[in-house]
N, C-alpha and C. Protein backbone atom coordinates (compact mmCIF):
# COMPACT_ATOMS: atom_id res chain seq x y z
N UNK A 1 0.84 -1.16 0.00
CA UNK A 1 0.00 0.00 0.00
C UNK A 1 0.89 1.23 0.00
N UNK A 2 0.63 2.12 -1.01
CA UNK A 2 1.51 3.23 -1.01
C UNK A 2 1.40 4.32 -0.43
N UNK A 3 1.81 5.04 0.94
CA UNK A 3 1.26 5.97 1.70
C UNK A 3 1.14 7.43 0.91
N UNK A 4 -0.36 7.73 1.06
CA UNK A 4 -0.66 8.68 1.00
C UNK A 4 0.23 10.18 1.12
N UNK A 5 1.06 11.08 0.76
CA UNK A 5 1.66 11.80 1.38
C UNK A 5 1.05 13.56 2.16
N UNK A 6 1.35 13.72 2.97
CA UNK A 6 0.52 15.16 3.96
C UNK A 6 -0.13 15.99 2.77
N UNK A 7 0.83 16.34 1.84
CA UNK A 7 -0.09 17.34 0.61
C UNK A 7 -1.08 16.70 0.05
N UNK A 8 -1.00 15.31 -0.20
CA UNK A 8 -1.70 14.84 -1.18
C UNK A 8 -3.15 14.82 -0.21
N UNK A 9 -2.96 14.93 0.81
CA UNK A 9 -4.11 14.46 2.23
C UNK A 9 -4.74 15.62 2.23
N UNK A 10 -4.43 16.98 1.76
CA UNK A 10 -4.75 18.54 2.35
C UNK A 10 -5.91 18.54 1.05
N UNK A 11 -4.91 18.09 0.22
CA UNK A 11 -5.40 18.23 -1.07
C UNK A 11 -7.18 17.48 -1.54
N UNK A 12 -6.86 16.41 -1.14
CA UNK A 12 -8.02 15.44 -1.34
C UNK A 12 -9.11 16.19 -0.47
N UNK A 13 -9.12 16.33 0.77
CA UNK A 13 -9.71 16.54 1.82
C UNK A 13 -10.61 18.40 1.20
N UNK A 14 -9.86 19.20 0.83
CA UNK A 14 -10.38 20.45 -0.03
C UNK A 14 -10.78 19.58 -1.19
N UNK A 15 -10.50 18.49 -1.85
CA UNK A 15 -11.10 18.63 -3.00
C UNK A 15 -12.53 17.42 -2.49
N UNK A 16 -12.56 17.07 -1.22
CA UNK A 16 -13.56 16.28 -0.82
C UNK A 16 -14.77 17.08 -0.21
N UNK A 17 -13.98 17.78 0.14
CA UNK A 17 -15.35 18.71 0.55
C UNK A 17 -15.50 20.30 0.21
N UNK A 18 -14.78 20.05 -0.87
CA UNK A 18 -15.40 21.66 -2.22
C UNK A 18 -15.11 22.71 -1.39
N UNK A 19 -13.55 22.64 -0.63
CA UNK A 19 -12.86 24.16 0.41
C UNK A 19 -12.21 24.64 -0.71
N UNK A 20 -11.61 25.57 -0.90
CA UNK A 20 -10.54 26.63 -1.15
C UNK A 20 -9.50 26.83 0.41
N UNK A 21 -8.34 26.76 -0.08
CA UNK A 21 -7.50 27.22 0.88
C UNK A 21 -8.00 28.70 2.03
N UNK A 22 -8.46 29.68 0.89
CA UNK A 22 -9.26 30.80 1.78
C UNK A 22 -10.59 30.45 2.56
N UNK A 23 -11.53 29.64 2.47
CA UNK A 23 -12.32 28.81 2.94
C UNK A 23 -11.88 28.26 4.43
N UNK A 24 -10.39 27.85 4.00
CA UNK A 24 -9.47 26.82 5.62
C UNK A 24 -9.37 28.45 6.45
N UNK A 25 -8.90 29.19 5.70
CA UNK A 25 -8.37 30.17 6.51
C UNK A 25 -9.65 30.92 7.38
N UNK A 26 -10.84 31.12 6.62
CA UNK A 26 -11.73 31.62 7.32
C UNK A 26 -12.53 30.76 8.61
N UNK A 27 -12.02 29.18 8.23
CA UNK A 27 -12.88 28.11 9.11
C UNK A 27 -12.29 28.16 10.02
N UNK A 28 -10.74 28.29 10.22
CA UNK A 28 -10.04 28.10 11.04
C UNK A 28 -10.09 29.34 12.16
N UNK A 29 -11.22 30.71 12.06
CA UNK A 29 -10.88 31.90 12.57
C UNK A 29 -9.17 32.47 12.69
N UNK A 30 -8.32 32.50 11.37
CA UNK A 30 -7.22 33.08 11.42
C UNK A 30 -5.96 32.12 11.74
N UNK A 31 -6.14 31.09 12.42
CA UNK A 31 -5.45 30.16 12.52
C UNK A 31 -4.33 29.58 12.30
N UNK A 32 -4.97 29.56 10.07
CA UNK A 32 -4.01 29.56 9.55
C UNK A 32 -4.19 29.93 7.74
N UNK A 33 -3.65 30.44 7.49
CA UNK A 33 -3.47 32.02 6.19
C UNK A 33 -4.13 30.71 5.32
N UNK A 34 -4.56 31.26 3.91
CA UNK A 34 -4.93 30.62 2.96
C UNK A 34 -3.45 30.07 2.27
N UNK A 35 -2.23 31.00 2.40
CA UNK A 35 -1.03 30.79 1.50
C UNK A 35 -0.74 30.28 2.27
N UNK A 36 -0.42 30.21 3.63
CA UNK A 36 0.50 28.43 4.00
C UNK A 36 -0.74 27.35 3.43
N UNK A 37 -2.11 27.46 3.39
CA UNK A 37 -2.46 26.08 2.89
C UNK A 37 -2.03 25.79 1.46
N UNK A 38 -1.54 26.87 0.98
CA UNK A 38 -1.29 26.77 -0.62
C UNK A 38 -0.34 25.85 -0.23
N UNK A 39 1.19 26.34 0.12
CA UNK A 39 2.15 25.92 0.41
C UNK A 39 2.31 24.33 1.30
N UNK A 40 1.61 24.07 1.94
CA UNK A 40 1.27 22.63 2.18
C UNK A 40 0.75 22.08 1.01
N UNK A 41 -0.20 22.43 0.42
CA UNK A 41 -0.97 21.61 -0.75
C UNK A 41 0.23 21.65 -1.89
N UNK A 42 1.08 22.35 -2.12
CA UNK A 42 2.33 22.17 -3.15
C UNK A 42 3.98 21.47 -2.81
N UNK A 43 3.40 20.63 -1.47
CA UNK A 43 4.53 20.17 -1.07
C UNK A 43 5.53 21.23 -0.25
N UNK A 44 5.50 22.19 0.02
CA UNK A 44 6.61 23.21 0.60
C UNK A 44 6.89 23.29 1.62
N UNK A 45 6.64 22.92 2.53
CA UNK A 45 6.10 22.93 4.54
C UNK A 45 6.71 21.51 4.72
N UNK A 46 7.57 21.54 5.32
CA UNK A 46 8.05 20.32 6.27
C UNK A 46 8.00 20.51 7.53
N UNK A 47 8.21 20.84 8.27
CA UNK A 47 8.17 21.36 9.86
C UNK A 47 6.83 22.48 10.33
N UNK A 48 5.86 21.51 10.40
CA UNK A 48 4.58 21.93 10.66
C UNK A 48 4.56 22.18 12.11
N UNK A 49 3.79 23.10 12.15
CA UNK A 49 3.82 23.60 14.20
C UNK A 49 3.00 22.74 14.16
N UNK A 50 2.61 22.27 16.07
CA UNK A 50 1.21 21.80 16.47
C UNK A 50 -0.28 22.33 16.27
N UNK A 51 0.74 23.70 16.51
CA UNK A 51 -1.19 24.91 16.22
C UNK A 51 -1.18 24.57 15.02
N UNK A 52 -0.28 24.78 13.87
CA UNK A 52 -1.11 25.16 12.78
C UNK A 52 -1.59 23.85 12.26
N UNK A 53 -1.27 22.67 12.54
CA UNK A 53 -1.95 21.41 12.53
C UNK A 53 -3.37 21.39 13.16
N UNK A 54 -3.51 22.14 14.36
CA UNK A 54 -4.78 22.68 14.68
C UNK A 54 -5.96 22.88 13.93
N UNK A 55 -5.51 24.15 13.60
CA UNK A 55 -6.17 25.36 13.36
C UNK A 55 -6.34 24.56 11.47
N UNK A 56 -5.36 23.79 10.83
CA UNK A 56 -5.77 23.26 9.57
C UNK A 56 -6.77 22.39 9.86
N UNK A 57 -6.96 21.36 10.90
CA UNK A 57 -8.21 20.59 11.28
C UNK A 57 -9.39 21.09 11.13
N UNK A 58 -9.22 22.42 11.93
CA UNK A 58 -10.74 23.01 12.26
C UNK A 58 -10.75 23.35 10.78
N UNK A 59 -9.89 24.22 10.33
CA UNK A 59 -10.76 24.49 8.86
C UNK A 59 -10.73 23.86 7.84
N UNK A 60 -10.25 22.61 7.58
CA UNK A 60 -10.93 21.32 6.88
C UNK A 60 -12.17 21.14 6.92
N UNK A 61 -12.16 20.67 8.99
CA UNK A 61 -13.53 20.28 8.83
C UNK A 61 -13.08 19.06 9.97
N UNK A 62 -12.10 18.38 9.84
CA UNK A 62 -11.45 16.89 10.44
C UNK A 62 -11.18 17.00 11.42
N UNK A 63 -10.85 15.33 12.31
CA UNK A 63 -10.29 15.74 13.50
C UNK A 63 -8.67 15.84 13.48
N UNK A 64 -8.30 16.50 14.57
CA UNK A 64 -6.46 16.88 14.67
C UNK A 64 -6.03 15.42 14.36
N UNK A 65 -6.45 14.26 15.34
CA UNK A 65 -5.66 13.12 15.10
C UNK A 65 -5.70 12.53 13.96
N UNK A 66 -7.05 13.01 12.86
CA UNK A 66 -6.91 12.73 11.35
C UNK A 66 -5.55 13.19 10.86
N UNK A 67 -5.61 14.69 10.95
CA UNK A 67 -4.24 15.56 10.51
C UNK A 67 -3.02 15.31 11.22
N UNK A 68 -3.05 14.99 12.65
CA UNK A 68 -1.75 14.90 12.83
C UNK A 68 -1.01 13.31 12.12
N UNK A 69 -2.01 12.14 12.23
CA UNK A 69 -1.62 11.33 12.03
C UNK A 69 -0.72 11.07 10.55
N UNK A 70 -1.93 11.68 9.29
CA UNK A 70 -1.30 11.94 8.25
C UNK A 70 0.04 12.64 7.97
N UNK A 71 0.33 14.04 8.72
CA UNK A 71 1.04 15.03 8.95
C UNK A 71 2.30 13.69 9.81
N UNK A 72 2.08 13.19 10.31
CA UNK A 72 3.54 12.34 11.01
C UNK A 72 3.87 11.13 9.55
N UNK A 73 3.02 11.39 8.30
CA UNK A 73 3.20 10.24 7.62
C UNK A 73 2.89 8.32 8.11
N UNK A 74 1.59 8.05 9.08
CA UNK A 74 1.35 7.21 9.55
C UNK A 74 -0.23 6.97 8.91
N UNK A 75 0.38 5.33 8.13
CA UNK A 75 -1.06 5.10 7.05
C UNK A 75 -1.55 4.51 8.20
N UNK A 76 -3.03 4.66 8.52
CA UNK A 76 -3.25 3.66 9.52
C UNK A 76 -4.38 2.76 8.36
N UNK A 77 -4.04 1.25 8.86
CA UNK A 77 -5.07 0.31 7.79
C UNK A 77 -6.58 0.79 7.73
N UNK A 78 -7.04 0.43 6.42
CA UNK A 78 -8.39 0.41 6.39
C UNK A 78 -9.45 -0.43 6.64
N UNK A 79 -8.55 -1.68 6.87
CA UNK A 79 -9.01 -3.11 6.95
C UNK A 79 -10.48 -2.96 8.23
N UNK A 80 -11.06 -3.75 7.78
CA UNK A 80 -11.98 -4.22 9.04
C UNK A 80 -11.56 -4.85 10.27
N UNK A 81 -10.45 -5.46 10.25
CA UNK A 81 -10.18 -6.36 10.79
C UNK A 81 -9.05 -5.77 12.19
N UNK A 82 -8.62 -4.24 11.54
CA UNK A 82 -8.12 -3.65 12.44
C UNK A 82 -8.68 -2.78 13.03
N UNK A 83 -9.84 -1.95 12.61
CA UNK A 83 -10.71 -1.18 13.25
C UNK A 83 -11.76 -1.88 14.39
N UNK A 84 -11.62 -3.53 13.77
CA UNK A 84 -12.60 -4.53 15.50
C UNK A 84 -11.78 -4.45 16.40
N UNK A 85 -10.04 -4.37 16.26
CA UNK A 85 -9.24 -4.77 17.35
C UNK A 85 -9.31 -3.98 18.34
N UNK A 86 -8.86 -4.72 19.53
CA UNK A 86 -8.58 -4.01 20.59
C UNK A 86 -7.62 -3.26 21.00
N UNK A 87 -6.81 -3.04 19.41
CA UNK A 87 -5.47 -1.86 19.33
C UNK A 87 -6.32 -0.40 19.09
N UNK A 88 -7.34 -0.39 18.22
CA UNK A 88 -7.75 0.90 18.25
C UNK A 88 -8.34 1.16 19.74
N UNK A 89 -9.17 0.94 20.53
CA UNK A 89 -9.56 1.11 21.50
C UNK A 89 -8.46 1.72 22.22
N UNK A 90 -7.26 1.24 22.75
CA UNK A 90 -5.95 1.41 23.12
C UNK A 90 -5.93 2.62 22.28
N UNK A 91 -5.68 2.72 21.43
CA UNK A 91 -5.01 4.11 20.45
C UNK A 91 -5.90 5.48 21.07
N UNK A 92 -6.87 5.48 20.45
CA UNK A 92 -7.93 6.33 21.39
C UNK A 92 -7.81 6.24 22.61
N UNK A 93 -7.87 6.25 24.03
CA UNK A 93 -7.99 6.00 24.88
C UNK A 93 -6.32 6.07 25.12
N UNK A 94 -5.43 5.88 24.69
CA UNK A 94 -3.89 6.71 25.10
C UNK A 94 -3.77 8.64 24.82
N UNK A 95 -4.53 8.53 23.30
CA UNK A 95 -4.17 9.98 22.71
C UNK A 95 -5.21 10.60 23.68
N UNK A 96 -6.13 10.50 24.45
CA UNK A 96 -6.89 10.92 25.75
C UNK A 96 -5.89 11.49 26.34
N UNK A 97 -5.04 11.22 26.90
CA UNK A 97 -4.46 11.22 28.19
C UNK A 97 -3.40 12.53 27.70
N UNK A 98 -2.60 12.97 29.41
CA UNK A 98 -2.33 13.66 29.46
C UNK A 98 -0.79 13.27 29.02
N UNK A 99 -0.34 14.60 28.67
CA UNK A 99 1.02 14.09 28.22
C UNK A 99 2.34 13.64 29.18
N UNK A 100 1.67 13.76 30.12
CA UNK A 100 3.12 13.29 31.28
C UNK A 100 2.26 11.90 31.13
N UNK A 101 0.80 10.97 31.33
CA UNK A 101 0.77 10.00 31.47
C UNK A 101 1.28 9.26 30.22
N UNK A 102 1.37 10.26 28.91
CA UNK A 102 1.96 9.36 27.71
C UNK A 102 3.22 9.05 27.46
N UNK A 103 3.89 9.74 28.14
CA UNK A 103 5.65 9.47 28.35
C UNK A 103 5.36 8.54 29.04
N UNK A 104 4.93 8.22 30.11
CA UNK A 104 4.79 6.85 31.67
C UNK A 104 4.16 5.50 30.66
N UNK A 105 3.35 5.78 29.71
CA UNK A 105 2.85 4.68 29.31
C UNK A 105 3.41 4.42 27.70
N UNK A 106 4.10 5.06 27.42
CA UNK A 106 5.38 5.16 26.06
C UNK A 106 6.37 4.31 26.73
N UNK A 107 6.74 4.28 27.98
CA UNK A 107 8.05 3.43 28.51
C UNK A 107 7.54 2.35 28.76
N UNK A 108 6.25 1.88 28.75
CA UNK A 108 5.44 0.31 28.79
C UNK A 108 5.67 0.08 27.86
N UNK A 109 4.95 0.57 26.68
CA UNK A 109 4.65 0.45 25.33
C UNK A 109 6.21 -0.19 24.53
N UNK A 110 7.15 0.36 24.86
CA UNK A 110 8.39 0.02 24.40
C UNK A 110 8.78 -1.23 24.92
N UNK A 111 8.94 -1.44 26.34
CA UNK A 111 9.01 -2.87 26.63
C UNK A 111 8.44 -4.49 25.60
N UNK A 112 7.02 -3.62 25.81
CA UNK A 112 5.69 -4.91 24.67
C UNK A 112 6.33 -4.87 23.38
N UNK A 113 7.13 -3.64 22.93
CA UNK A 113 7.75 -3.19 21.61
C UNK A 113 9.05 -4.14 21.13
N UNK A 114 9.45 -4.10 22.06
CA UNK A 114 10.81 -5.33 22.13
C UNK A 114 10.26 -6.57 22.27
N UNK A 115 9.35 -7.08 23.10
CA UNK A 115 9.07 -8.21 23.44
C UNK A 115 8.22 -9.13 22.41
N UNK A 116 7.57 -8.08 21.69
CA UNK A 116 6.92 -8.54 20.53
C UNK A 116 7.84 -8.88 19.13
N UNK A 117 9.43 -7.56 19.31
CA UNK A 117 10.39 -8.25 18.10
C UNK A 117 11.03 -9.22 18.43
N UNK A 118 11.31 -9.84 19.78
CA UNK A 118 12.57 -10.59 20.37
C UNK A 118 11.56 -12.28 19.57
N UNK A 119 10.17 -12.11 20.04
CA UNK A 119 9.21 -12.96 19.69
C UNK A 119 9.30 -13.37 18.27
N UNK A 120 9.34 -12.19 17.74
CA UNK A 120 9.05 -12.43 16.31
C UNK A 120 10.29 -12.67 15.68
N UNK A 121 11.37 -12.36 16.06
CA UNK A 121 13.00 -13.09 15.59
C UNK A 121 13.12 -14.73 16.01
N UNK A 122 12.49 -14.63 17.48
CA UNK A 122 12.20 -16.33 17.82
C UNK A 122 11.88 -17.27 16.80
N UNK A 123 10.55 -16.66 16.48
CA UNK A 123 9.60 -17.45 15.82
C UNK A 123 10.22 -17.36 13.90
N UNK A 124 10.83 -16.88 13.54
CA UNK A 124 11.15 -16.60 12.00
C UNK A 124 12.33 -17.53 12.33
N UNK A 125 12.98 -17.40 12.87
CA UNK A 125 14.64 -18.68 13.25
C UNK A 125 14.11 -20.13 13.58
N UNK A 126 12.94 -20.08 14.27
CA UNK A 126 12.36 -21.62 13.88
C UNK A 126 11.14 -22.26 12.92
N UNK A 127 10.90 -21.09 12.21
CA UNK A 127 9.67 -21.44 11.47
C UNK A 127 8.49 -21.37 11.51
N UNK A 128 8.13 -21.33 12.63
CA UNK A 128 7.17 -20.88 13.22
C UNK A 128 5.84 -20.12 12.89
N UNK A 129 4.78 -20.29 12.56
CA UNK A 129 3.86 -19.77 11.44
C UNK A 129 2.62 -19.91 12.22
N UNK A 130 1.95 -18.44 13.10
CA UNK A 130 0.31 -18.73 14.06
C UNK A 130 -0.34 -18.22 12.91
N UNK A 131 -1.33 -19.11 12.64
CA UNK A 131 -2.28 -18.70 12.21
C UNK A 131 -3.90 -18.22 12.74
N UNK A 132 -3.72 -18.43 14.00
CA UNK A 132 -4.55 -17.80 14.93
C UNK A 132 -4.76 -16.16 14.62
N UNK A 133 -3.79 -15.20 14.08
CA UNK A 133 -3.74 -13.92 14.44
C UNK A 133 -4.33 -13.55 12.95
């Protein structure tokens, strides 16, 4: 699957719901100018602030974690099969939280992070094939 890239996402999203860049700028109450949305939509913007990731949400229309997610370059699947899991639940329900509890639960997360590759080097060195998952 070939990821989508942040412009191409600004882009679709105005051409999904019939905005003009001046449109973002007015949705956003000032937020953010019609010419930086130009300039995102033409590829030019690499180092996006948090606000103006904001303030582009509101005047899309989307939520931030739509934009930020895209904006970090993270395809998340479309599958059915990952939207039943009990990883999205987790996903939501972390980006809740406050940011000192997401550093405290980022240093869990890394542990399961290793423990799941140490697993998965296990299991590829002996062959090993679940078809349970």
């Amino acid at each position: 699957m070939s990821r989508e890239g942040f412009d191409k996402y600004v882009i679709r999203i105005l051409k999904d719901k019939g905005l003009t860049p001046t449109d973002v700028e007015r949705r956003s109450a000032g937020g953010i100018s019609d010419s930086y949305v130009a300039l995102i939509t033409a590829g030019k913007v690499k180092n996006i602030s948090v606000d103006k990731l904001k303030a582009l949400a509101r005047g899309l229309g989307v939520s931030e974690d739509e934009v930020f997610t895209s904006a970090c370059g993270v395809t998340i699947p479309k599958n059915e099969e990952f939207h039943e899991s009990e990883f999205v639940g987790l996903f939501y329900k972390y980006s809740r939280l406050a940011d000192v509890d997401k550093r405290e639960v980022r240093a869990i997360l890394e542990i399961v992070d290793r423990e799941i590759d140490r697993r998965l080097v296990k299991n590829d060195t002996i062959g090993v094939i679940d078809t349970n998952t």
